[in-house]
PDB file of N, CA and C in Angstrom:
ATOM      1  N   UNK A   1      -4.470 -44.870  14.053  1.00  0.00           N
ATOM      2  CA  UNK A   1      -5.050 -46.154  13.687  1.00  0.00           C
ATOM      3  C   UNK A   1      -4.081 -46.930  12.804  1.00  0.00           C
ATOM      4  N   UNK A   2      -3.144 -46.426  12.218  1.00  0.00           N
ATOM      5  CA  UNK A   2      -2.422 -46.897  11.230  1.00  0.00           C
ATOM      6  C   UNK A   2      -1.012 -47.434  11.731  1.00  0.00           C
ATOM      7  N   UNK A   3      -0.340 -46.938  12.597  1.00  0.00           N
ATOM      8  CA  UNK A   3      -0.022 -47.102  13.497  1.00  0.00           C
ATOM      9  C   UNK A   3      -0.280 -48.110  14.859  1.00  0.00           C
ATOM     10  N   UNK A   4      -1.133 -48.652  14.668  1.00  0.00           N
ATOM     11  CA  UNK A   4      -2.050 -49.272  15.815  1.00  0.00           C
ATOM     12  C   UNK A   4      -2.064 -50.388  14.904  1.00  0.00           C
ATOM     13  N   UNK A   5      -2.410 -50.768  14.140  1.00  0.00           N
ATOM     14  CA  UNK A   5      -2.814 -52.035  13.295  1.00  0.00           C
ATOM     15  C   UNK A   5      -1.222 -52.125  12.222  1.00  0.00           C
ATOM     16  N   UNK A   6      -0.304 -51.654  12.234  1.00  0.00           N
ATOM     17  CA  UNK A   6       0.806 -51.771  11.854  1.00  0.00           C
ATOM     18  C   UNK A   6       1.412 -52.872  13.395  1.00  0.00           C
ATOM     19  N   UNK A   7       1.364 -51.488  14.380  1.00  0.00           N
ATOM     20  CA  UNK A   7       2.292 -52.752  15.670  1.00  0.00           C
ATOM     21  C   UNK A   7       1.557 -54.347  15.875  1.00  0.00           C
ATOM     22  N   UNK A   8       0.007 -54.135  15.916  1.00  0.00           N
ATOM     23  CA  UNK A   8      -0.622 -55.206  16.261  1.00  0.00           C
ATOM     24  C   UNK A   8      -0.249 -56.424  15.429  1.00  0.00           C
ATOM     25  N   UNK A   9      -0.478 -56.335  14.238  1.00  0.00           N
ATOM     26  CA  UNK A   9       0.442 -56.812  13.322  1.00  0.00           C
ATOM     27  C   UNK A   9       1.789 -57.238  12.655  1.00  0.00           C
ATOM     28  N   UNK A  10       2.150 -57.111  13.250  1.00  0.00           N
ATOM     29  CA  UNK A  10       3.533 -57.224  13.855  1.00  0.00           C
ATOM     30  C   UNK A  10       3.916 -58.236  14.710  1.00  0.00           C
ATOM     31  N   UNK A  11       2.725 -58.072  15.777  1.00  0.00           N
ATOM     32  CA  UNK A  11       2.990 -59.071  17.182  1.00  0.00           C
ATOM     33  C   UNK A  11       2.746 -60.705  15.747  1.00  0.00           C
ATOM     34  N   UNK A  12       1.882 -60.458  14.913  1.00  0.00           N
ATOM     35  CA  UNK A  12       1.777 -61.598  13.782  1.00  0.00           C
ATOM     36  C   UNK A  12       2.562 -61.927  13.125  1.00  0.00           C
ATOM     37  N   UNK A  13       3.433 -61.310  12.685  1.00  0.00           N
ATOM     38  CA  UNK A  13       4.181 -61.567  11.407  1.00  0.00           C
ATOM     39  C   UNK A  13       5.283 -61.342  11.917  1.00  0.00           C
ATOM     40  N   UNK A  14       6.113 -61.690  11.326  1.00  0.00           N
ATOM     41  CA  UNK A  14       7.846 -61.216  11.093  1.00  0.00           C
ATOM     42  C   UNK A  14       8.029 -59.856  10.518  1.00  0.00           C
ATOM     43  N   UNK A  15       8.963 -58.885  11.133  1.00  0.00           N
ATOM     44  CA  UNK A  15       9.492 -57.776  10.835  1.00  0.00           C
ATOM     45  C   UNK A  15       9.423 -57.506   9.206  1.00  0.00           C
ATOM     46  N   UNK A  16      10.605 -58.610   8.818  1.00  0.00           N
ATOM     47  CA  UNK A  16      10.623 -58.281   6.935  1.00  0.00           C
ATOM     48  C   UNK A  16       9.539 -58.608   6.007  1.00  0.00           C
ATOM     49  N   UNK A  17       8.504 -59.699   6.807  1.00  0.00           N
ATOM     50  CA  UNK A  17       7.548 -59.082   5.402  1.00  0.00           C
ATOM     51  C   UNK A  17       6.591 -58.027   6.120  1.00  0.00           C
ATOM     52  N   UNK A  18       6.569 -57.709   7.170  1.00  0.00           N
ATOM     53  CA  UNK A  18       5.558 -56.450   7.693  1.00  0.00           C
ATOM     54  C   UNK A  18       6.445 -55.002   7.014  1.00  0.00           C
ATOM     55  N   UNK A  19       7.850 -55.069   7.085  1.00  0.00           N
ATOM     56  CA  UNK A  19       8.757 -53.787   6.277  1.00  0.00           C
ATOM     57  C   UNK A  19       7.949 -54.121   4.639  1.00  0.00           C
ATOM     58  N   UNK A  20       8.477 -55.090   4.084  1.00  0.00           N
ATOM     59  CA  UNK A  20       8.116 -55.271   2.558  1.00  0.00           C
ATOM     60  C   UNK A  20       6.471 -55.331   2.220  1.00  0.00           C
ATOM     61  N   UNK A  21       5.950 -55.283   3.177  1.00  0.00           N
ATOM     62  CA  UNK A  21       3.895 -54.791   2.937  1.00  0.00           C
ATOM     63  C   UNK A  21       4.315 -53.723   2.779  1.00  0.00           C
ATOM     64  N   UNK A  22       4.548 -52.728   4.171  1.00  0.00           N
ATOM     65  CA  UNK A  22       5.056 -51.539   3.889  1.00  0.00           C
ATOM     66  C   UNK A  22       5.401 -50.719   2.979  1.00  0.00           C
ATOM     67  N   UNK A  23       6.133 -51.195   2.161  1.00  0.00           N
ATOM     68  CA  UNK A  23       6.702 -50.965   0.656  1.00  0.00           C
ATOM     69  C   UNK A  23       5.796 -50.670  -0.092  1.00  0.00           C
ATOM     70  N   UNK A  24       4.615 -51.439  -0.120  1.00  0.00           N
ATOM     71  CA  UNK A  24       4.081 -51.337  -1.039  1.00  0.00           C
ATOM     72  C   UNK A  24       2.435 -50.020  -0.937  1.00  0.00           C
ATOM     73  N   UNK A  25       2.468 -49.138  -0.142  1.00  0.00           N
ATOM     74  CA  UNK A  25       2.310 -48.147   0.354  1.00  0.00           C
ATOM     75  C   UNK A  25       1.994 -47.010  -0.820  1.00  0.00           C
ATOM     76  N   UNK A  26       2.798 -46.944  -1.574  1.00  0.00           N
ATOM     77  CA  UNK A  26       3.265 -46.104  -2.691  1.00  0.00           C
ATOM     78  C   UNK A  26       2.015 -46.478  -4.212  1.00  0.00           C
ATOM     79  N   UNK A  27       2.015 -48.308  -4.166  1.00  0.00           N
ATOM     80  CA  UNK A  27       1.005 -48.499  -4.937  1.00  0.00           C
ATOM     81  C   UNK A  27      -0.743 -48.385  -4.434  1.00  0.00           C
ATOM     82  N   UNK A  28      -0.527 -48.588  -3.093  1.00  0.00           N
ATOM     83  CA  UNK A  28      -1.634 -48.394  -2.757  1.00  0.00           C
ATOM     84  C   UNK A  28      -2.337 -46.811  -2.683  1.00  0.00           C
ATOM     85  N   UNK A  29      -1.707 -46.009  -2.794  1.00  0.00           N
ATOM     86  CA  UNK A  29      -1.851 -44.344  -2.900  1.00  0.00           C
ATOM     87  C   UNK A  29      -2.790 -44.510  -4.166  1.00  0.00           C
ATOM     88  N   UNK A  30      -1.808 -44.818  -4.869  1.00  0.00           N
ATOM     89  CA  UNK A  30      -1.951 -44.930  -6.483  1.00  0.00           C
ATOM     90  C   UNK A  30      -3.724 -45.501  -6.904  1.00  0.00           C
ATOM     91  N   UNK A  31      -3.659 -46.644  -6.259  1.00  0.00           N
ATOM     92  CA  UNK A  31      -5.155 -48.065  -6.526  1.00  0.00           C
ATOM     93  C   UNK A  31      -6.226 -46.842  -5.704  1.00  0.00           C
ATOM     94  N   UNK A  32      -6.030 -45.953  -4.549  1.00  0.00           N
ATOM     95  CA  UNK A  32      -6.995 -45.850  -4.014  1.00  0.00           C
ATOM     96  C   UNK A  32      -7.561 -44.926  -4.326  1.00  0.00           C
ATOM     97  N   UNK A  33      -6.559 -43.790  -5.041  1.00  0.00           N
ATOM     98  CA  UNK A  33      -6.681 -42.591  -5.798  1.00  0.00           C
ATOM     99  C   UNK A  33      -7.357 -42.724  -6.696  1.00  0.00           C
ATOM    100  N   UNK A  34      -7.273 -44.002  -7.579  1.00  0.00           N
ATOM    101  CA  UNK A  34      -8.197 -44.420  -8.850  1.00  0.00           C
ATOM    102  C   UNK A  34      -9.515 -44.608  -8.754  1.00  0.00           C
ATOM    103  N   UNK A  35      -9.641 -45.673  -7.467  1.00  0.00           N
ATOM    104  CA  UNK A  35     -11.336 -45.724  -7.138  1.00  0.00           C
ATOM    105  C   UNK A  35     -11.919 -44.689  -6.390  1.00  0.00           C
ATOM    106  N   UNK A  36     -11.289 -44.225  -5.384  1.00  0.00           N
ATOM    107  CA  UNK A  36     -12.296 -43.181  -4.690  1.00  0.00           C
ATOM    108  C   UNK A  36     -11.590 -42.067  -4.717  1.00  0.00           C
ATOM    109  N   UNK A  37     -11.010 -41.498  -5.601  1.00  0.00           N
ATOM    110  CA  UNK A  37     -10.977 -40.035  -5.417  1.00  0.00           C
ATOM    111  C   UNK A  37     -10.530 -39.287  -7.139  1.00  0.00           C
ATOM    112  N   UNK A  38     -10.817 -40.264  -8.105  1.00  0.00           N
ATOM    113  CA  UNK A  38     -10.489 -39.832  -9.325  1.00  0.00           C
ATOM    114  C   UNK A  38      -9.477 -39.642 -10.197  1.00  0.00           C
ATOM    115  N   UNK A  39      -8.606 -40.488  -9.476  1.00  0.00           N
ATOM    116  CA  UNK A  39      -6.951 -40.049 -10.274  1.00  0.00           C
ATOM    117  C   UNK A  39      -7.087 -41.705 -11.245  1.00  0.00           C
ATOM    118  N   UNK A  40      -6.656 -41.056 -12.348  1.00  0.00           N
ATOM    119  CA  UNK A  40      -6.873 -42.422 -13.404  1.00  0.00           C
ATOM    120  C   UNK A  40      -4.745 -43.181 -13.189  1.00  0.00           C
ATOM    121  N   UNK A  41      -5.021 -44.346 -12.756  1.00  0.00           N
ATOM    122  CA  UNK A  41      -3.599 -45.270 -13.194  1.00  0.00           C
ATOM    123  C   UNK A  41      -3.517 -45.217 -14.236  1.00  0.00           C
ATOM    124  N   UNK A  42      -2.198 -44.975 -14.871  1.00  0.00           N
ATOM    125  CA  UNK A  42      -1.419 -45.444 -16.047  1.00  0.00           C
ATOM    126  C   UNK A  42      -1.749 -46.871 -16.300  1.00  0.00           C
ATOM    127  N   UNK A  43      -1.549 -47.798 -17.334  1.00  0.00           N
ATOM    128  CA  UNK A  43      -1.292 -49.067 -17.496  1.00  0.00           C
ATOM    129  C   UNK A  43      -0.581 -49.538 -17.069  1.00  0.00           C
ATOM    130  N   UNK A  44       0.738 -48.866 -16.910  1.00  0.00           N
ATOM    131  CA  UNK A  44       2.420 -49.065 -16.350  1.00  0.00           C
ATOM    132  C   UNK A  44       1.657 -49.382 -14.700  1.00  0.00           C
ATOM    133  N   UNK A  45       0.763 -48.638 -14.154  1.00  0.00           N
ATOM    134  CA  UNK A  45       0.865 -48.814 -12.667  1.00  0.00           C
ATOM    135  C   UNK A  45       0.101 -50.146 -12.500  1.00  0.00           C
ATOM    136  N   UNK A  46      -0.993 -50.479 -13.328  1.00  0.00           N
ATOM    137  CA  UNK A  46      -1.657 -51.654 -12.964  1.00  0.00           C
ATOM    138  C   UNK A  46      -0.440 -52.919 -13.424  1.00  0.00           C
ATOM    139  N   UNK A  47       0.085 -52.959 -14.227  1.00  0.00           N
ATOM    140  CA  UNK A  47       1.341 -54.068 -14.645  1.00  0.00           C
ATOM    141  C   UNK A  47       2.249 -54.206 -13.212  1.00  0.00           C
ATOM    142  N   UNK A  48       2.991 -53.274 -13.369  1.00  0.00           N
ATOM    143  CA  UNK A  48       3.973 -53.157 -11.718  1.00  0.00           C
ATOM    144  C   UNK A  48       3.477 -53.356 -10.365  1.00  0.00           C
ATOM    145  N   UNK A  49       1.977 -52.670 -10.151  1.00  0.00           N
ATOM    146  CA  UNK A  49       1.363 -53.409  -9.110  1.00  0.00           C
ATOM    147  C   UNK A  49       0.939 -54.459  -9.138  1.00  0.00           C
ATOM    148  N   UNK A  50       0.481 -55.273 -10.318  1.00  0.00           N
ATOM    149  CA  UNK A  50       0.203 -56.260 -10.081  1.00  0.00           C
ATOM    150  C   UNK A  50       1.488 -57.582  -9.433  1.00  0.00           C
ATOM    151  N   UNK A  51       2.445 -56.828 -10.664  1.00  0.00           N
ATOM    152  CA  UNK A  51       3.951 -58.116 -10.306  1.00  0.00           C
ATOM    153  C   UNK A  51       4.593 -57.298  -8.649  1.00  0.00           C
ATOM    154  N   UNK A  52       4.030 -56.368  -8.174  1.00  0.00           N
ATOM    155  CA  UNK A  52       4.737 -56.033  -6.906  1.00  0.00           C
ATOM    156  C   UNK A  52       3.950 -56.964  -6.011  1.00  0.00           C
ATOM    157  N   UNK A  53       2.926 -56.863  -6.450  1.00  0.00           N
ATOM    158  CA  UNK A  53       1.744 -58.015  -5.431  1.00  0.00           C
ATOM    159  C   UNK A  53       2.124 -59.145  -5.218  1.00  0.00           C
ATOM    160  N   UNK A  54       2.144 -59.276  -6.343  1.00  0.00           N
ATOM    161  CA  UNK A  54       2.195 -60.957  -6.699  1.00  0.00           C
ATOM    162  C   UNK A  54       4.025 -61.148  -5.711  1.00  0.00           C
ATOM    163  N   UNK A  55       4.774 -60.618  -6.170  1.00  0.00           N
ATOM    164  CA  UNK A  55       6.198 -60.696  -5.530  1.00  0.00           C
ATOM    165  C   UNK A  55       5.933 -60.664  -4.162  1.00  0.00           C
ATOM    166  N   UNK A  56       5.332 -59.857  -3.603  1.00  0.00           N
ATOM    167  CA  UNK A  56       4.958 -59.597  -1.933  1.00  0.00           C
ATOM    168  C   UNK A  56       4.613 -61.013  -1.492  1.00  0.00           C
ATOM    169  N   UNK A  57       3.403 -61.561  -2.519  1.00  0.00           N
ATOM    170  CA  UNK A  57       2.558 -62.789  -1.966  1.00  0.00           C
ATOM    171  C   UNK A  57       3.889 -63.897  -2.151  1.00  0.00           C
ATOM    172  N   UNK A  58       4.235 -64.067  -2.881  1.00  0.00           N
ATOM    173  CA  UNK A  58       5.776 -65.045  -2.936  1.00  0.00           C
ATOM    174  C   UNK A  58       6.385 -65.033  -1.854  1.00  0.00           C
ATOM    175  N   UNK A  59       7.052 -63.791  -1.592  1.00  0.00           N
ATOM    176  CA  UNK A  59       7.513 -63.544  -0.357  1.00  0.00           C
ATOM    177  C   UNK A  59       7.140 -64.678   1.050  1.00  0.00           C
ATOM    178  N   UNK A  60       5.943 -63.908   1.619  1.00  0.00           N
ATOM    179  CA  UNK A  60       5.176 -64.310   2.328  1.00  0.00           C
ATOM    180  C   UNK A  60       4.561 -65.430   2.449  1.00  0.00           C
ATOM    181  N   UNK A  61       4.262 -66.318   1.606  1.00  0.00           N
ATOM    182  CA  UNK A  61       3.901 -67.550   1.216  1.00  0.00           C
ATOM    183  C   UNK A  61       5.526 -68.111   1.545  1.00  0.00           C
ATOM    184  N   UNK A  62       6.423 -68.112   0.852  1.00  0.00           N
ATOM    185  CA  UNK A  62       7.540 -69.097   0.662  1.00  0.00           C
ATOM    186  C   UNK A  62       8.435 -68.572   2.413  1.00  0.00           C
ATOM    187  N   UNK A  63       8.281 -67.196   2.681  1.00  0.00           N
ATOM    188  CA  UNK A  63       8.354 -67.595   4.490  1.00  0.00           C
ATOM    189  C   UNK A  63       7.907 -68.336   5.813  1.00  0.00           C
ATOM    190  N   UNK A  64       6.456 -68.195   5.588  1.00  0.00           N
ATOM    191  CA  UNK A  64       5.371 -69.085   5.814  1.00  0.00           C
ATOM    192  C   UNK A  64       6.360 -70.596   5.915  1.00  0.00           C
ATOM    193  N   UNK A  65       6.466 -70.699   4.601  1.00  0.00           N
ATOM    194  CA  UNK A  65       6.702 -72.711   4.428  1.00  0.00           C
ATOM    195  C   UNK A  65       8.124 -72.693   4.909  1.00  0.00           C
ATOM    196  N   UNK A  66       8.862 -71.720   4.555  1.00  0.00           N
ATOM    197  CA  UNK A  66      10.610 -72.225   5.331  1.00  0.00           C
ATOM    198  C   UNK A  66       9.960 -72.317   7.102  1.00  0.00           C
ATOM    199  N   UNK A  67       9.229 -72.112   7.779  1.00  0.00           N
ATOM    200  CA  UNK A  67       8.754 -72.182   9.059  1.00  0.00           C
ATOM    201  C   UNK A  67       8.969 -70.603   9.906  1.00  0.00           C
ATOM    202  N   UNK A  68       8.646 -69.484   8.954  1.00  0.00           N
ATOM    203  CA  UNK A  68       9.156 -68.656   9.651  1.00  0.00           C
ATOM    204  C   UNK A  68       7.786 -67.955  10.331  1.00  0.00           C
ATOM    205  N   UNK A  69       7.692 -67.110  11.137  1.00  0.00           N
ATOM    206  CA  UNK A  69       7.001 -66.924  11.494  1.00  0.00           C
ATOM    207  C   UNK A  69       6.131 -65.608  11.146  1.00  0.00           C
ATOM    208  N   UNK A  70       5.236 -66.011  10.091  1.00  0.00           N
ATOM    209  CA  UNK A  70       4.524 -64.946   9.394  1.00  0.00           C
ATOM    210  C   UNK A  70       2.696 -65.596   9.445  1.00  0.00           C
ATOM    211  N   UNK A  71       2.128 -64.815   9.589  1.00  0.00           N
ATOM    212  CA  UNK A  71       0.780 -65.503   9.481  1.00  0.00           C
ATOM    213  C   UNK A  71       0.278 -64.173   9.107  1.00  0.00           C
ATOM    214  N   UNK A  72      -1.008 -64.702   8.387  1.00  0.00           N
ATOM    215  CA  UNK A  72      -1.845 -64.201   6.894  1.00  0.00           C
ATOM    216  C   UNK A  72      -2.712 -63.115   8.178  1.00  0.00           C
ATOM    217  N   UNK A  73      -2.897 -62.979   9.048  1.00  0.00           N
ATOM    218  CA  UNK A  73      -4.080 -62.314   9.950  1.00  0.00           C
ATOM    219  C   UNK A  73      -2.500 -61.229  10.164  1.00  0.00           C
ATOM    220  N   UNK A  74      -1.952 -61.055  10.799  1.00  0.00           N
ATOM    221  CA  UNK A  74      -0.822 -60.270  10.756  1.00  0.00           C
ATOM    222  C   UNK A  74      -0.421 -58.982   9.139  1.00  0.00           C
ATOM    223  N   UNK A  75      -0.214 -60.144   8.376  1.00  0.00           N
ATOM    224  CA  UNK A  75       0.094 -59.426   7.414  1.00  0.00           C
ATOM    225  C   UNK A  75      -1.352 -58.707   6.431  1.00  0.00           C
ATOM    226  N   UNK A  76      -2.543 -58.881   7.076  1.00  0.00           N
ATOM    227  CA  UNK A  76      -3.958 -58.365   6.736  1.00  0.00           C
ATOM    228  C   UNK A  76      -3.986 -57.385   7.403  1.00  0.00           C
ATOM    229  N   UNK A  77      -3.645 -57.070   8.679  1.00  0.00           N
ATOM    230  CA  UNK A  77      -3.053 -55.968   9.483  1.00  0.00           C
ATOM    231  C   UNK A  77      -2.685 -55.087   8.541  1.00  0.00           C
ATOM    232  N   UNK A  78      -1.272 -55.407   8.333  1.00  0.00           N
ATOM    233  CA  UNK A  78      -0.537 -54.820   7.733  1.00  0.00           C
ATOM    234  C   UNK A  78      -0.791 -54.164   6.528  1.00  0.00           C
ATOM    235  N   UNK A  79      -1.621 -54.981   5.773  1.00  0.00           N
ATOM    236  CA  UNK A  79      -1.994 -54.455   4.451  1.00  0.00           C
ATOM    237  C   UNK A  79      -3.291 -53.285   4.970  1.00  0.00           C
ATOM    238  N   UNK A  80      -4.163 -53.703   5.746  1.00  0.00           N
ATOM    239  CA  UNK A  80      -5.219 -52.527   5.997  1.00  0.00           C
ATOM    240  C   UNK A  80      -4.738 -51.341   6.678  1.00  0.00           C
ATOM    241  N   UNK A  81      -3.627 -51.150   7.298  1.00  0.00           N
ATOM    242  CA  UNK A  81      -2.635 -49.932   7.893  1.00  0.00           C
ATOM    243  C   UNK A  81      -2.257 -49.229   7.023  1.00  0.00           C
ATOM    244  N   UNK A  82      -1.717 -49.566   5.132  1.00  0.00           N
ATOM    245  CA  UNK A  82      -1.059 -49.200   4.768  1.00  0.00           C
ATOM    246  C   UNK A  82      -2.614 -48.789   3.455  1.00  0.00           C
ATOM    247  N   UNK A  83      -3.719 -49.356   3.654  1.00  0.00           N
ATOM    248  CA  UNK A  83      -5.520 -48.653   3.058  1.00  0.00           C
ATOM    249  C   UNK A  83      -5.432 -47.752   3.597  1.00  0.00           C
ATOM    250  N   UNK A  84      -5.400 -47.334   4.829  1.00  0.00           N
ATOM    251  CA  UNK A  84      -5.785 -46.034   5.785  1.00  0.00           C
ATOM    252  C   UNK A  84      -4.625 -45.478   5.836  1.00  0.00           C
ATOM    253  N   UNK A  85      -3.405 -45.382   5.436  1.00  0.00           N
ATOM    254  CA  UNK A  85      -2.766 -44.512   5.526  1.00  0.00           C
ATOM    255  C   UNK A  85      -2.713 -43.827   3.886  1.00  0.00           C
ATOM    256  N   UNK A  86      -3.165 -44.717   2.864  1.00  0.00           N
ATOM    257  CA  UNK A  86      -3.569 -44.347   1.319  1.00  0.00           C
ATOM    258  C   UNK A  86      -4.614 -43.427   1.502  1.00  0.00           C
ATOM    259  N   UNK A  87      -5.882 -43.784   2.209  1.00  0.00           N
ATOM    260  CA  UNK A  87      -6.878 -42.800   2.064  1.00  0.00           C
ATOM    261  C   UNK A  87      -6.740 -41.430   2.966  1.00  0.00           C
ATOM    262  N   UNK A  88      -5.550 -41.473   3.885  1.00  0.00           N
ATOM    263  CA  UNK A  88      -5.864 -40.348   4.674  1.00  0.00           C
ATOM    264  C   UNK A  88      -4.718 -39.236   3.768  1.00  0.00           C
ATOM    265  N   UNK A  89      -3.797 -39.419   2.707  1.00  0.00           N
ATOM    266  CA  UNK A  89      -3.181 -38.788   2.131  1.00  0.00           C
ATOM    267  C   UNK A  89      -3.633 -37.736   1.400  1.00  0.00           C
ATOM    268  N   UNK A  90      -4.484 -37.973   0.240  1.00  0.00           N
ATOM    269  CA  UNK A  90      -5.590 -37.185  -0.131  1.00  0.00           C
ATOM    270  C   UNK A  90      -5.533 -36.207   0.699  1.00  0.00           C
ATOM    271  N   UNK A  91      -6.700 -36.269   1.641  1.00  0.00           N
ATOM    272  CA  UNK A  91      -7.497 -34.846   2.049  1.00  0.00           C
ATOM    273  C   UNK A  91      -6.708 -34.759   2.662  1.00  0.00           C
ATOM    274  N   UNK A  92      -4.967 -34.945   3.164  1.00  0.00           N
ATOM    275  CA  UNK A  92      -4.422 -34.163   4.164  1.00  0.00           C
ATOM    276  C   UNK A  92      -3.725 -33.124   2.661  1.00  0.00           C
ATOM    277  N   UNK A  93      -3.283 -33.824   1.527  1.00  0.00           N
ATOM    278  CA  UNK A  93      -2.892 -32.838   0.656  1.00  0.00           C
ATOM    279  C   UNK A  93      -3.786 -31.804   0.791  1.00  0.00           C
ATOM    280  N   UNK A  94      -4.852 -31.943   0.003  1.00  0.00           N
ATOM    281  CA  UNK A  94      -5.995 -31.289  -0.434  1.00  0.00           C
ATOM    282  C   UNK A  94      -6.191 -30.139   0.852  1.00  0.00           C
ATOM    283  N   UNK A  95      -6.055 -30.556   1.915  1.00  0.00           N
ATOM    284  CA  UNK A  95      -5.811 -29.553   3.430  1.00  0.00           C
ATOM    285  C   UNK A  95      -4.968 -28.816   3.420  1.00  0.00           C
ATOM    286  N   UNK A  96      -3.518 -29.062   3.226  1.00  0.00           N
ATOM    287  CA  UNK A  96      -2.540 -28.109   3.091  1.00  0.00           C
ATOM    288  C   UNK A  96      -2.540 -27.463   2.134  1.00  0.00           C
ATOM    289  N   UNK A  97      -2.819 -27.835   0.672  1.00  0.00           N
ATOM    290  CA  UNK A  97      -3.170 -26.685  -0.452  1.00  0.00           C
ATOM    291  C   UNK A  97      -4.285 -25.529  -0.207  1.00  0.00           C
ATOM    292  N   UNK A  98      -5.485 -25.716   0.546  1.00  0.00           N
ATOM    293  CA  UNK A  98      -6.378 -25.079   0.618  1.00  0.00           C
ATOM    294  C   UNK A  98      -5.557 -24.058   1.791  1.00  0.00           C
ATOM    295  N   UNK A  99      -4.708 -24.571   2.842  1.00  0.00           N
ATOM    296  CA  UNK A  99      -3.790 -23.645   4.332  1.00  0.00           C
ATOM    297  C   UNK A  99      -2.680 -22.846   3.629  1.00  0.00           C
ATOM    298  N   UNK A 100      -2.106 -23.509   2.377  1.00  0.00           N
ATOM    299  CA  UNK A 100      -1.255 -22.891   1.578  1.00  0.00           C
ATOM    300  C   UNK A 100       0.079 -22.650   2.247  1.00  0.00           C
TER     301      UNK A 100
END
């Protein structure tokens, strides 16, 4: 599925900001771990994610207006590919610790 709504998404957006959503993968582990599965963020992570966000949305916005070809349904794709690949991390850990 993640995979699937990554390419579809794609056919939307331009390569470099669908790579640079991508990126941000690492914070989303982090945000999803906090709400549904109990891992508390540092302060440091809510600061940096926030300015990684905000940098992403710059990005994407100021491609948008040079005329490039990025649209917001594409890169929503993109961002919900990179939710489901946050939540499926978890219990695949939690799987291999328990297989050992």
């Amino acid at each position: 599925v993640v995979l699937m709504l990554q390419f579809i998404g794609l056919k939307y957006t331009s390569a470099a900001s669908a790579v640079t959503m991508v990126g941000l993968e690492p914070l989303l582990v982090v945000f999803v771990g906090h709400f549904f599965f109990n891992d508390k963020a540092k302060i440091y992570h809510w600061i940096c994610g926030a300015a990684a966000f905000a940098g992403v949305g710059m990005m994407v916005m100021g491609g948008a207006e040079e005329g490039g070809t990025i649209d917001w349904f594409g890169c929503l794709l993109i961002l919900l590919a990179g939710l489901g690949f946050a939540g499926v991390i978890r219990p695949s850990q939690q799987m291999i610790a328990r297989i050992g």
